[in-house]
C-alpha atoms as a PDB file:
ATOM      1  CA  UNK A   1     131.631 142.006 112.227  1.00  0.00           C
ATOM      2  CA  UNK A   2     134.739 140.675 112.658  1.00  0.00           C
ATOM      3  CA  UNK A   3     133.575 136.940 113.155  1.00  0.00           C
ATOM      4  CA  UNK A   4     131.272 137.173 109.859  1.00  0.00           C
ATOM      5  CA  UNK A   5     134.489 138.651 107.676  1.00  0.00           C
ATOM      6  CA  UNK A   6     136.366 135.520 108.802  1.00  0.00           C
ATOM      7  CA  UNK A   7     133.760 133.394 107.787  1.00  0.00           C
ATOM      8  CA  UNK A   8     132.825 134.611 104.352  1.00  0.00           C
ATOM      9  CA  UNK A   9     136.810 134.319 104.207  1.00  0.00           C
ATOM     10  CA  UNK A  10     136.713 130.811 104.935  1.00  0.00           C
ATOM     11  CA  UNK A  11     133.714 129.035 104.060  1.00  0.00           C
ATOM     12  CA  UNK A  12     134.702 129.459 100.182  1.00  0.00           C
ATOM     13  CA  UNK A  13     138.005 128.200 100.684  1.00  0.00           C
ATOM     14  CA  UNK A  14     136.669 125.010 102.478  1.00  0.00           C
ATOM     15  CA  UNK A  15     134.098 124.592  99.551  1.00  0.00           C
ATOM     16  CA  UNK A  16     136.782 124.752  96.758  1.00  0.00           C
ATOM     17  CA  UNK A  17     138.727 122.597  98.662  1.00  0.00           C
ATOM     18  CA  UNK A  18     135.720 120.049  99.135  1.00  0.00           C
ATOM     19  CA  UNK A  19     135.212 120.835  95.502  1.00  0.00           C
ATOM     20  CA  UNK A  20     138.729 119.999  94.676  1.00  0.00           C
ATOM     21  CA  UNK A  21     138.719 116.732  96.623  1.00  0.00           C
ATOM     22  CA  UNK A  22     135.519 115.140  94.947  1.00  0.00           C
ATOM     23  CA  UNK A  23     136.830 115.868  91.975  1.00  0.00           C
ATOM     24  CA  UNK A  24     140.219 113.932  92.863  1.00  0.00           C
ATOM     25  CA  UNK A  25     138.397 111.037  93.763  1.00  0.00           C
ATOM     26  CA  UNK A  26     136.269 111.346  90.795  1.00  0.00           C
ATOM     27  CA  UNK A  27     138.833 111.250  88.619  1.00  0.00           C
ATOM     28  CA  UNK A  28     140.986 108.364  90.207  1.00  0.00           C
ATOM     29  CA  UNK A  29     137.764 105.757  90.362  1.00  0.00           C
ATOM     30  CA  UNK A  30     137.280 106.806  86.478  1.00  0.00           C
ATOM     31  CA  UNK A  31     141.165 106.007  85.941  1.00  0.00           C
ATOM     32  CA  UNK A  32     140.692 102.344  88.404  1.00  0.00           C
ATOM     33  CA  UNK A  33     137.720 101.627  86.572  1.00  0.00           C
ATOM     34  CA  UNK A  34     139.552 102.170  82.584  1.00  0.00           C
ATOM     35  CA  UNK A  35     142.565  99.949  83.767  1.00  0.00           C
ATOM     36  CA  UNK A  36     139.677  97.137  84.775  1.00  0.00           C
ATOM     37  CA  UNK A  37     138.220  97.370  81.271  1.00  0.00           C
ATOM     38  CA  UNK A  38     141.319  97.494  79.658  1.00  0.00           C
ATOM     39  CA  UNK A  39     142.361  94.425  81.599  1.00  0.00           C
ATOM     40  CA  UNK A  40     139.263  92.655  80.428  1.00  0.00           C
ATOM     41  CA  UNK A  41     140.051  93.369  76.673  1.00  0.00           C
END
C-alpha cells in the first residue's frame, strides 16, 4: 500500500514536469523560429 501511495504521489509530478518541459521547448523553437523570419524581413 505503501509503494502504490508513493507512486500515485509521484507519477503526476513527473508528468507535469514532462508537461512543463515540452512546453519550454515549445515555446523557445516558436521564439528561434520568429527572430529567423524577422531577420528575413
Amino acid at each position: 500500500k505503501t509503494v502504490f501511495v508513493i507512486f500515485m504521489v509521484l507519477v503526476p509530478i513527473l508528468l507535469l514536469n514532462m508537461l512543463i518541459a515540452m512546453m519550454g521547448n515549445t515555446y523557445a523553437h516558436v521564439i528561434e523560429q520568429s527572430e529567423k523570419e524577422f531577420v528575413k524581413q
